[in-house]
PDB file of N, CA and C in Angstrom:
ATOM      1  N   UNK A   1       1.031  13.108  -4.365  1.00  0.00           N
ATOM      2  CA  UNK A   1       1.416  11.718  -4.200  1.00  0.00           C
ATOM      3  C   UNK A   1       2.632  11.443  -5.086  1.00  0.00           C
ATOM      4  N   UNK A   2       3.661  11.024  -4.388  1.00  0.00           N
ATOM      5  CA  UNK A   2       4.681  10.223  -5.514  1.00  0.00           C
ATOM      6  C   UNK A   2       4.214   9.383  -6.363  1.00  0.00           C
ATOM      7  N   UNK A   3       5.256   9.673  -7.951  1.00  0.00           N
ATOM      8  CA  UNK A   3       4.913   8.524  -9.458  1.00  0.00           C
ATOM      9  C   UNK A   3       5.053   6.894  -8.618  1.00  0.00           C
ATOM     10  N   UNK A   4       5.746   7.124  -7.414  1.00  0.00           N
ATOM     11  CA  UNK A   4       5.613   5.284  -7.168  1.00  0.00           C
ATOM     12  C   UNK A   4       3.977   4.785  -6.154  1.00  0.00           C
ATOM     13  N   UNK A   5       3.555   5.931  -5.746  1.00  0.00           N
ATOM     14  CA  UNK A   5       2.609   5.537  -4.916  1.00  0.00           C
ATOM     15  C   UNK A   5       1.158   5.396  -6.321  1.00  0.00           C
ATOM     16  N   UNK A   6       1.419   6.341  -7.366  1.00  0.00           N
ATOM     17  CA  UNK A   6       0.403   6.573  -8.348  1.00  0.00           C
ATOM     18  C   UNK A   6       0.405   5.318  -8.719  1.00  0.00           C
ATOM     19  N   UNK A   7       1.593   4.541  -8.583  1.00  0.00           N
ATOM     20  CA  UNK A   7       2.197   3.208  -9.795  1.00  0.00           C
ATOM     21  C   UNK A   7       1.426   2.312  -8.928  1.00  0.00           C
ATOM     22  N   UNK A   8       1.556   2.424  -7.729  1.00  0.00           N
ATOM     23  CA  UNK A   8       0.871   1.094  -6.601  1.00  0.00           C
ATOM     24  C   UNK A   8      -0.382   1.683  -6.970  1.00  0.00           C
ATOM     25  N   UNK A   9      -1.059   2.648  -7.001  1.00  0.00           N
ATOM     26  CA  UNK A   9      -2.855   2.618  -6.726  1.00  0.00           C
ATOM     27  C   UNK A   9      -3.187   2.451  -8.368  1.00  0.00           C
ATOM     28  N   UNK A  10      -2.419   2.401  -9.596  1.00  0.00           N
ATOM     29  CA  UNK A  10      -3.068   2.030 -10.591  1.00  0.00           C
ATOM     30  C   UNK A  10      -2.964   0.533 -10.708  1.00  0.00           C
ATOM     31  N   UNK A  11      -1.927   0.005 -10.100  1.00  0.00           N
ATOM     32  CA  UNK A  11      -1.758  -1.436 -10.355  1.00  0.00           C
ATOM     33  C   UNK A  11      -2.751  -2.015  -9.449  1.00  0.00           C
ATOM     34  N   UNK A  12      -2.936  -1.419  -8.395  1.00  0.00           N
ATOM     35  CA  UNK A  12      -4.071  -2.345  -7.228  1.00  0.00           C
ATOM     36  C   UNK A  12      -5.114  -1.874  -7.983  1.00  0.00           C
ATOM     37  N   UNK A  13      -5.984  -0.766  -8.999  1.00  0.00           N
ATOM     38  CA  UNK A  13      -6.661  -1.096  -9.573  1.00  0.00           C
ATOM     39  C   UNK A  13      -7.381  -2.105 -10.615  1.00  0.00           C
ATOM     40  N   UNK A  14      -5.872  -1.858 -11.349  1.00  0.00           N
ATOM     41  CA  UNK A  14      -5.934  -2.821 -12.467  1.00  0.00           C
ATOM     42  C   UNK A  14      -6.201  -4.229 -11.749  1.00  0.00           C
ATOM     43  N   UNK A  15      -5.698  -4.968 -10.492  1.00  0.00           N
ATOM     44  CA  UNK A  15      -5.550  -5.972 -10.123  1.00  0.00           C
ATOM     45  C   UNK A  15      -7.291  -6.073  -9.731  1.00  0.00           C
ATOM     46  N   UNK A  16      -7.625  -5.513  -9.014  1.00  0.00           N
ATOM     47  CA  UNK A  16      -8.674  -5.078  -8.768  1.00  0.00           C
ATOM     48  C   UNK A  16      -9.831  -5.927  -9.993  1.00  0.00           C
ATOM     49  N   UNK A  17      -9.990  -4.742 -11.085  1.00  0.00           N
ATOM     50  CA  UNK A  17     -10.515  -5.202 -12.178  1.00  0.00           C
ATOM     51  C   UNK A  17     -10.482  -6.255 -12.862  1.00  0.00           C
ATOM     52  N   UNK A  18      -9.083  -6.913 -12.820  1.00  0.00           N
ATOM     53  CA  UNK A  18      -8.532  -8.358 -13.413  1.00  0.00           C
ATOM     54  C   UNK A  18      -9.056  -9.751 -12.160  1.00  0.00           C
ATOM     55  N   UNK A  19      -9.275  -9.168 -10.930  1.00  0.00           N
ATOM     56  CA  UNK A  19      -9.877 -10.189 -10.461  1.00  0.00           C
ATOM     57  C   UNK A  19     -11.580 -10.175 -10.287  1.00  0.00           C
ATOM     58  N   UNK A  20     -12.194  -9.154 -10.895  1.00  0.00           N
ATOM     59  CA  UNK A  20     -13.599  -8.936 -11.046  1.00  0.00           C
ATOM     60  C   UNK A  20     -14.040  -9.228 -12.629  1.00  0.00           C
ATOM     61  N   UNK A  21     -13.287  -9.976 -13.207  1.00  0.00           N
ATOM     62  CA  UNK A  21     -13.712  -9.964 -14.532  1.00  0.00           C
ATOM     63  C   UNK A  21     -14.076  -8.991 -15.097  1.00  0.00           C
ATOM     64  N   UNK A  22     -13.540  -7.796 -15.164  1.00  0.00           N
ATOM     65  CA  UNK A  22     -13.678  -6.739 -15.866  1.00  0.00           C
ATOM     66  C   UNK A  22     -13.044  -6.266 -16.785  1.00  0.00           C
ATOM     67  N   UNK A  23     -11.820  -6.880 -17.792  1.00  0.00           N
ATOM     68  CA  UNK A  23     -11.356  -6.661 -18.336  1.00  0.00           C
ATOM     69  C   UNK A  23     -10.536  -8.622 -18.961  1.00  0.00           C
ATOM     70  N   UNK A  24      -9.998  -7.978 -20.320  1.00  0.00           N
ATOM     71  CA  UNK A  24      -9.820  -8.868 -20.730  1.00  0.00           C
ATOM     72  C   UNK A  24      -8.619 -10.142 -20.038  1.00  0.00           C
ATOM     73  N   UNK A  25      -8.873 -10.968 -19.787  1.00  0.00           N
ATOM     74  CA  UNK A  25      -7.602 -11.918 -19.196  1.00  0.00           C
ATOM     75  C   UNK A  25      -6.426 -11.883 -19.813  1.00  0.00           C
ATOM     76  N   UNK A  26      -6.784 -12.094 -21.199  1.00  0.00           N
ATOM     77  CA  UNK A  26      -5.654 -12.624 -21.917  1.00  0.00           C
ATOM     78  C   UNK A  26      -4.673 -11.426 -22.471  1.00  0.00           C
ATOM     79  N   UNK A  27      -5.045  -9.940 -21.937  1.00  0.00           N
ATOM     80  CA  UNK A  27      -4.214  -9.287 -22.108  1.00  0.00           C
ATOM     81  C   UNK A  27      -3.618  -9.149 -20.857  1.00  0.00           C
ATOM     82  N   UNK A  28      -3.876  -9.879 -19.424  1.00  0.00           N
ATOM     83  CA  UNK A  28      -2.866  -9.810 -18.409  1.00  0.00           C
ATOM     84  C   UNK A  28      -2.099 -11.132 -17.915  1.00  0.00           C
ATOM     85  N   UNK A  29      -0.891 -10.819 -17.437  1.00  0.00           N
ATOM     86  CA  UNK A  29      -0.462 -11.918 -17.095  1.00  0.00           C
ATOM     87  C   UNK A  29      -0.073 -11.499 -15.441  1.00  0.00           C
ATOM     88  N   UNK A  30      -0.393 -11.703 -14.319  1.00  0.00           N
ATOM     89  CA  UNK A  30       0.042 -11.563 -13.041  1.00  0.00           C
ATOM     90  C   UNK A  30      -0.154 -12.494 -11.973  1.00  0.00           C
ATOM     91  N   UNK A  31       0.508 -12.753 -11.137  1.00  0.00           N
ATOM     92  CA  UNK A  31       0.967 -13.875 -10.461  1.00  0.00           C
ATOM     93  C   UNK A  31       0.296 -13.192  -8.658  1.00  0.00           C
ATOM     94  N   UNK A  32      -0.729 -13.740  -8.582  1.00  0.00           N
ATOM     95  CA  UNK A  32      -1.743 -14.144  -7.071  1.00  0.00           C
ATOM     96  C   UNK A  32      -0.983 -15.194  -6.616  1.00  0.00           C
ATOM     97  N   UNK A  33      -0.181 -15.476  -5.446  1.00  0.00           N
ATOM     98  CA  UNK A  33       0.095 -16.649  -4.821  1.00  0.00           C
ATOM     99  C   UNK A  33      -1.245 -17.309  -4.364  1.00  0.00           C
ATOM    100  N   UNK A  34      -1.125 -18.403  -3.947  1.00  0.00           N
ATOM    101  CA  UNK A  34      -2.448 -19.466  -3.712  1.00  0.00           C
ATOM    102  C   UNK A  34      -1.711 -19.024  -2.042  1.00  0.00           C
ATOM    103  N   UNK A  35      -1.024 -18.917  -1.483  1.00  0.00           N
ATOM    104  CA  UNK A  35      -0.941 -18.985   0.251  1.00  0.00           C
ATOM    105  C   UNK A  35       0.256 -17.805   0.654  1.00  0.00           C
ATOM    106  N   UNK A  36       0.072 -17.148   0.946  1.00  0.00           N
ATOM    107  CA  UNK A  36       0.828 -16.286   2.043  1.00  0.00           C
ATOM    108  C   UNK A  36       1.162 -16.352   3.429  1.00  0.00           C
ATOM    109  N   UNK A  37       2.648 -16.565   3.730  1.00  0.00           N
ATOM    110  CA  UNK A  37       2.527 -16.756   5.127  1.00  0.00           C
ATOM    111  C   UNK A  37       2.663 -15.577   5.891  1.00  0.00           C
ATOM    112  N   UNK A  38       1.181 -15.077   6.629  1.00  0.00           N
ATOM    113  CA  UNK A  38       0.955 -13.617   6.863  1.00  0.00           C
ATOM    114  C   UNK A  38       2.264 -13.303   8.241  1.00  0.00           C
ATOM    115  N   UNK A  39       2.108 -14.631   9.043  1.00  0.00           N
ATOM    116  CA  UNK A  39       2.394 -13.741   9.955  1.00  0.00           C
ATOM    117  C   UNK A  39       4.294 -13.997   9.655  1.00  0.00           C
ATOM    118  N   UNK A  40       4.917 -14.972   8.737  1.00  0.00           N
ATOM    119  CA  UNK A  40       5.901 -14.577   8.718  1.00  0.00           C
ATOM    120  C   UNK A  40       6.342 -12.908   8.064  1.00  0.00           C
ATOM    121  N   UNK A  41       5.807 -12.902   7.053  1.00  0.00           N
ATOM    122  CA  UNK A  41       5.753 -11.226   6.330  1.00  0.00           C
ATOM    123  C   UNK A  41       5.641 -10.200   7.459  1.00  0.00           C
ATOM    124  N   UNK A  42       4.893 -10.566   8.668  1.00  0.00           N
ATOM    125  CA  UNK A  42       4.427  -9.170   9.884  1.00  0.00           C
ATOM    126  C   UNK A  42       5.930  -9.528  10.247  1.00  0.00           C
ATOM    127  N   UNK A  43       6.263 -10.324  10.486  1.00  0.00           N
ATOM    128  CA  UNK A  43       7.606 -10.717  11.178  1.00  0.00           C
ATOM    129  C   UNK A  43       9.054 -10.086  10.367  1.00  0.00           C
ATOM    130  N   UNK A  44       9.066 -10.367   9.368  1.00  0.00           N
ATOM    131  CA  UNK A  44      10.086 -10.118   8.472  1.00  0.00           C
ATOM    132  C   UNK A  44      10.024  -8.408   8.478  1.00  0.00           C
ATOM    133  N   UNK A  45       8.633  -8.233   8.685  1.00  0.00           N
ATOM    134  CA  UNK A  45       8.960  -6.441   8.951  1.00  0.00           C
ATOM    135  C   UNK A  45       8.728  -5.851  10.395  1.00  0.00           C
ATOM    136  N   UNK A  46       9.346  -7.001  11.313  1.00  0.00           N
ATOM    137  CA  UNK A  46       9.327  -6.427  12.586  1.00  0.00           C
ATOM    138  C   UNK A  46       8.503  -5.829  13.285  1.00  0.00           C
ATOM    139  N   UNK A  47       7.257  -6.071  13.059  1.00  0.00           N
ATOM    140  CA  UNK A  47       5.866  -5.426  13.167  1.00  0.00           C
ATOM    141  C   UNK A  47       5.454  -6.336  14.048  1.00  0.00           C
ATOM    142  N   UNK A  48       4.327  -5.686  15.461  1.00  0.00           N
ATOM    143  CA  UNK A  48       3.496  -6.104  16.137  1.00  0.00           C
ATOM    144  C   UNK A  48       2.398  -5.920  15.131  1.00  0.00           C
ATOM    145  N   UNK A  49       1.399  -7.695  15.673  1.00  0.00           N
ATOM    146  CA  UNK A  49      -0.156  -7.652  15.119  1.00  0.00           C
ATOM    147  C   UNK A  49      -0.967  -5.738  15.145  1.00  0.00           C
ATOM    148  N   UNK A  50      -0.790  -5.300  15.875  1.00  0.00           N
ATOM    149  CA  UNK A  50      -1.276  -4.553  16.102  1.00  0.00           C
ATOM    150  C   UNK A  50      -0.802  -2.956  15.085  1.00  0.00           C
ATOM    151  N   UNK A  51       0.403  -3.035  15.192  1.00  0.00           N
ATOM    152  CA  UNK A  51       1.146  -2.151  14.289  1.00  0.00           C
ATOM    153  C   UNK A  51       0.736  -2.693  12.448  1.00  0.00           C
ATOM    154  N   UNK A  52       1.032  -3.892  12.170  1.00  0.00           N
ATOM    155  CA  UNK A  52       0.657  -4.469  11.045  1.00  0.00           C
ATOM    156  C   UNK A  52      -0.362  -4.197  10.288  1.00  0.00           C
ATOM    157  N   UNK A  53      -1.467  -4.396  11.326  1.00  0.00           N
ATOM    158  CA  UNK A  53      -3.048  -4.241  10.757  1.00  0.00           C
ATOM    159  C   UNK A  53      -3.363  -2.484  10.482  1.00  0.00           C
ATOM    160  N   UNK A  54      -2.545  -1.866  11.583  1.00  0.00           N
ATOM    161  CA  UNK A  54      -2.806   0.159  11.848  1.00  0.00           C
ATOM    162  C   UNK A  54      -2.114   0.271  10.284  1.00  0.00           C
ATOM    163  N   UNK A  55      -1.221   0.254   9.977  1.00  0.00           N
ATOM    164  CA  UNK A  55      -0.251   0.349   8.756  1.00  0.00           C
ATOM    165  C   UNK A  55      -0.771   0.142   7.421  1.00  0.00           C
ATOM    166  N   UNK A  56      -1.609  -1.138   7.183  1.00  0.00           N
ATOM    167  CA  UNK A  56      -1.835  -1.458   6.056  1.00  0.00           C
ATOM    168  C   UNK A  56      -3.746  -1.749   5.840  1.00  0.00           C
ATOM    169  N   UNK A  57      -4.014  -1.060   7.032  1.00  0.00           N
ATOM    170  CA  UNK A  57      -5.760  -1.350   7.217  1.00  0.00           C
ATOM    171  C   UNK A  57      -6.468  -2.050   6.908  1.00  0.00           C
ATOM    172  N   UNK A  58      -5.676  -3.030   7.553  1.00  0.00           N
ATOM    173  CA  UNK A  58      -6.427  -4.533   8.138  1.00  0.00           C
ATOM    174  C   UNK A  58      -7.002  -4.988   9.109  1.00  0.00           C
ATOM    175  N   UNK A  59      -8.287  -5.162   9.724  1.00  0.00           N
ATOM    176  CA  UNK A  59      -8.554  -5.403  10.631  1.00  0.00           C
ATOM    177  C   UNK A  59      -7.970  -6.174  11.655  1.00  0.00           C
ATOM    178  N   UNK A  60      -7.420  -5.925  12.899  1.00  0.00           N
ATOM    179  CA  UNK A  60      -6.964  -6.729  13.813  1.00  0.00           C
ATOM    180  C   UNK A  60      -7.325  -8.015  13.600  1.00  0.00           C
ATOM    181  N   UNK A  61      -8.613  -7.975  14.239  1.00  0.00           N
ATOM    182  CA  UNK A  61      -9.200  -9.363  14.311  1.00  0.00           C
ATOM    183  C   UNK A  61      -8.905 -10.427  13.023  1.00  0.00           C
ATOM    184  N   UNK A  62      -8.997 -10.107  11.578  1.00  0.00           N
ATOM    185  CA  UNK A  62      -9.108 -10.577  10.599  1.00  0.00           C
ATOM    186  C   UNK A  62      -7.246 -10.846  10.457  1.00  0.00           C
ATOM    187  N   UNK A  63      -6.651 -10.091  10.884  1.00  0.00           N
ATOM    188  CA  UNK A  63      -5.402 -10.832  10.704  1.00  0.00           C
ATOM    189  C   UNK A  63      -5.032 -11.687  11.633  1.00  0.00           C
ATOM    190  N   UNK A  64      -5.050 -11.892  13.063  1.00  0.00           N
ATOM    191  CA  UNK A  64      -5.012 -12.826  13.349  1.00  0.00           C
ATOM    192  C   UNK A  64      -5.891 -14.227  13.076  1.00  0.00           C
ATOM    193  N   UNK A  65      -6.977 -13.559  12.245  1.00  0.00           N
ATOM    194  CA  UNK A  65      -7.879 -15.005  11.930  1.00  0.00           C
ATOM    195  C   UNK A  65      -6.948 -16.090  11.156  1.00  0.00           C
ATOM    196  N   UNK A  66      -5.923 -14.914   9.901  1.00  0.00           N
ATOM    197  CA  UNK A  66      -5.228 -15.411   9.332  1.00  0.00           C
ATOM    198  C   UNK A  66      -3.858 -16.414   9.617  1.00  0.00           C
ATOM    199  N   UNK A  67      -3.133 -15.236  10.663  1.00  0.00           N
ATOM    200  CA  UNK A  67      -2.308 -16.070  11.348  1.00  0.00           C
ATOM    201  C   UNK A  67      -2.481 -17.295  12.017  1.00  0.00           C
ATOM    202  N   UNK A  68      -3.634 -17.435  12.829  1.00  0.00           N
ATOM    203  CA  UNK A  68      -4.126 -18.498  13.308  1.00  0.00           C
ATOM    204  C   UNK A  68      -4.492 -19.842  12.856  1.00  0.00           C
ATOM    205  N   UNK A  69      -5.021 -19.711  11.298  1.00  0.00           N
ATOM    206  CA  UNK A  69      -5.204 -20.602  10.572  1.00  0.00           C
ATOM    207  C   UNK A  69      -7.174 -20.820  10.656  1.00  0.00           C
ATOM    208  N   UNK A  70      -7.880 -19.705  11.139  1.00  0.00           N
ATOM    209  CA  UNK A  70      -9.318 -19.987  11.342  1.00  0.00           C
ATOM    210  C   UNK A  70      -9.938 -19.468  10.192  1.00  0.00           C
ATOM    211  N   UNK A  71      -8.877 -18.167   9.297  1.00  0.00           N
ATOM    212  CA  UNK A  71      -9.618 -17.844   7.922  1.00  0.00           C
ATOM    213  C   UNK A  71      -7.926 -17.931   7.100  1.00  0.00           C
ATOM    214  N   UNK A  72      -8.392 -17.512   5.361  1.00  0.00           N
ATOM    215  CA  UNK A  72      -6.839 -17.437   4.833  1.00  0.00           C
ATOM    216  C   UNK A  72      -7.755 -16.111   4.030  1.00  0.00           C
ATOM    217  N   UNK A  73      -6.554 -15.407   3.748  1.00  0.00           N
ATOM    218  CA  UNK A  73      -6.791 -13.914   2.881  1.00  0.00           C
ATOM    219  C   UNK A  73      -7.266 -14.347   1.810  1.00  0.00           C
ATOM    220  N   UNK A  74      -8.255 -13.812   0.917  1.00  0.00           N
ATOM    221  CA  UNK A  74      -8.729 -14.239  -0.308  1.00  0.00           C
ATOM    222  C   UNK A  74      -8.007 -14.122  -1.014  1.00  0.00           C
ATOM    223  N   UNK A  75      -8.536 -13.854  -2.614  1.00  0.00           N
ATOM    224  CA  UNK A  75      -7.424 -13.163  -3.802  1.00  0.00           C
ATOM    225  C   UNK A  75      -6.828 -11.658  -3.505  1.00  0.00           C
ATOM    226  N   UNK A  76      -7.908 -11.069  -3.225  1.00  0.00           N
ATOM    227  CA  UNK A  76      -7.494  -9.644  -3.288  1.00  0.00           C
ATOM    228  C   UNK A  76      -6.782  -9.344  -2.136  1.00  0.00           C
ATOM    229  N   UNK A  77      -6.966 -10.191  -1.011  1.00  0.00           N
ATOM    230  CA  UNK A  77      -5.921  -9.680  -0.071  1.00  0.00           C
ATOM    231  C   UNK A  77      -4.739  -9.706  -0.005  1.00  0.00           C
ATOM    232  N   UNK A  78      -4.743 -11.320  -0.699  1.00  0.00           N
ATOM    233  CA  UNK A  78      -3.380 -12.057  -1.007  1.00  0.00           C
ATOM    234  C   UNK A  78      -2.382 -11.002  -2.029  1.00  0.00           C
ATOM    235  N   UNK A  79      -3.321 -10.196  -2.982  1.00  0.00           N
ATOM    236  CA  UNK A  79      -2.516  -9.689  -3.989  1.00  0.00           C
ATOM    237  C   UNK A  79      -2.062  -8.295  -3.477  1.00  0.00           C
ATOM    238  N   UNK A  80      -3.128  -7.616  -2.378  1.00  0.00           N
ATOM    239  CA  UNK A  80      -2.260  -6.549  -1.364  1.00  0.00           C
ATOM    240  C   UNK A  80      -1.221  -7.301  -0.863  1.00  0.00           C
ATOM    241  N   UNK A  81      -1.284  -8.055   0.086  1.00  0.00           N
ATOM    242  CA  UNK A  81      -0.414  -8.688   0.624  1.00  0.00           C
ATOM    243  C   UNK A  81       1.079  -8.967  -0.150  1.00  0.00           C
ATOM    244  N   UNK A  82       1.299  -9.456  -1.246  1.00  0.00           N
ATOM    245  CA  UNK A  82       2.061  -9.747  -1.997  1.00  0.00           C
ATOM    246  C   UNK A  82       2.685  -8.440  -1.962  1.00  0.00           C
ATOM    247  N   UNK A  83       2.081  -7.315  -2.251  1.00  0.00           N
ATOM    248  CA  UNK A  83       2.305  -5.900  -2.697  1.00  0.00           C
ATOM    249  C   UNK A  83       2.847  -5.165  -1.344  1.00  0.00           C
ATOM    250  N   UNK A  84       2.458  -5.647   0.018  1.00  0.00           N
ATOM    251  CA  UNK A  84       2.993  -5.175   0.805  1.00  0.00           C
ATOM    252  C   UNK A  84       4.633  -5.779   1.190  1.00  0.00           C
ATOM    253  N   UNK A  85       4.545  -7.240   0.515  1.00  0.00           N
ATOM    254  CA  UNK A  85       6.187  -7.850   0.805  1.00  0.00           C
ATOM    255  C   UNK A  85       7.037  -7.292  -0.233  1.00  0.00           C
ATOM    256  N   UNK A  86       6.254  -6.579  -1.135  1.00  0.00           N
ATOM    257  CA  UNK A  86       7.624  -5.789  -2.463  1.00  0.00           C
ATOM    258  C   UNK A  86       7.961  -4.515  -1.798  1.00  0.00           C
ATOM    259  N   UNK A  87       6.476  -4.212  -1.751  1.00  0.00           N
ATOM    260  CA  UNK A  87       7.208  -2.734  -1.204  1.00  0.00           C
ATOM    261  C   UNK A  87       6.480  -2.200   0.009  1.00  0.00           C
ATOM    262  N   UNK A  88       6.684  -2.554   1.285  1.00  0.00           N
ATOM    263  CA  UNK A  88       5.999  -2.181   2.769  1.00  0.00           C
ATOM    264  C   UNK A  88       6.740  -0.429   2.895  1.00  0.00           C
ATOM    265  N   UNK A  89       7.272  -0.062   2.478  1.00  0.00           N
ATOM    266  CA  UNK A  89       7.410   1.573   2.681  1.00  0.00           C
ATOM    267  C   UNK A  89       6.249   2.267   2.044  1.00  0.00           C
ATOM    268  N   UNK A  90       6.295   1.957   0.383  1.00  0.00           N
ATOM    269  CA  UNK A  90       5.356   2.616  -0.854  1.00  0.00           C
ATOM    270  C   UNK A  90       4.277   2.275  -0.198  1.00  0.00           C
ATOM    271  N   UNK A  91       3.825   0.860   0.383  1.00  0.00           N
ATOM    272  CA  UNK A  91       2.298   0.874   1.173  1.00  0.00           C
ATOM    273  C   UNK A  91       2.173   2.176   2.032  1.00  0.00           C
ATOM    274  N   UNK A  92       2.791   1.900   2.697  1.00  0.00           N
ATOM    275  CA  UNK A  92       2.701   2.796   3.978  1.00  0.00           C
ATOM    276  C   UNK A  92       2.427   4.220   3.965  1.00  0.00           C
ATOM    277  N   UNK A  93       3.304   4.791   3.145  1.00  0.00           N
ATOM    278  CA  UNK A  93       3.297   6.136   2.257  1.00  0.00           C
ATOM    279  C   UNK A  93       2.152   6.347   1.575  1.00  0.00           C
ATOM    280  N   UNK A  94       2.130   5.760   0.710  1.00  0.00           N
ATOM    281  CA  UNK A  94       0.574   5.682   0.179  1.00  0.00           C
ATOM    282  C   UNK A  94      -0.700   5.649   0.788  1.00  0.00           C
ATOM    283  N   UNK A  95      -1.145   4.697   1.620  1.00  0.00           N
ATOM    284  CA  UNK A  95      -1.865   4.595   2.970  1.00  0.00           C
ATOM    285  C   UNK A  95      -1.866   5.748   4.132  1.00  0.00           C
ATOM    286  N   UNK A  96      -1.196   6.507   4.441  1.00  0.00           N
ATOM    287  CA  UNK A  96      -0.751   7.094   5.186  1.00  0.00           C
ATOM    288  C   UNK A  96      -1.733   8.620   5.280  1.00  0.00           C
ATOM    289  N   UNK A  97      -2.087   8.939   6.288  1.00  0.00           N
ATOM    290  CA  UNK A  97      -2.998   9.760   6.820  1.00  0.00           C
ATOM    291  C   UNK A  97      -2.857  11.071   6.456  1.00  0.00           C
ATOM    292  N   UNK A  98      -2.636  12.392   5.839  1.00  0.00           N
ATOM    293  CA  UNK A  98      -2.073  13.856   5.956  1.00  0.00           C
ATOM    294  C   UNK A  98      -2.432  14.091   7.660  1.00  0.00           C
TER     295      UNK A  98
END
């Protein structure tokens, strides 16, 4: 695995842990948006619903729940999510099948 894909799966840990109360708060400082607009982000990366969800293993259904406005991504999705608008290659790579 590339040092940048190692860098994404320790930080989605750490994020991980910091939103399970498992570690101390006040030694992190990181920024969860309160709203993501999912389906502009699928858009901005030229992605069909369908391609979107295969890519970053999200359930179909559950992303359009999002787009639709019938569910919104929690914390932890929101903070993948966030992580997929910095870096949608390093996801992908990382994610990515042998």
């Amino acid at each position: 695995m590339s040092k940048a894909g190692e860098r994404l799966l320790r930080a989605a840990k750490e994020a991980l842990a910091y939103a399970e109360g498992r570690v101390d708060k006040n030694q992190y400082r990181v920024f969860i948006p309160d709203n993501i607009d999912v389906k502009e982000l699928r858009r901005r990366l030229h992605m069909m619903q369908d391609d979107f969800a295969r890519h970053f293993g999200i359930k179909l259904a559950r992303l359009r729940d999002w787009e639709q406005g019938r569910s919104a991504p929690g914390s932890m999705e929101r903070a993948f999510l966030k992580v997929i608008q910095q870096a949608p290659d390093t996801v992908k790579q990382v994610l990515k099948v042998a």
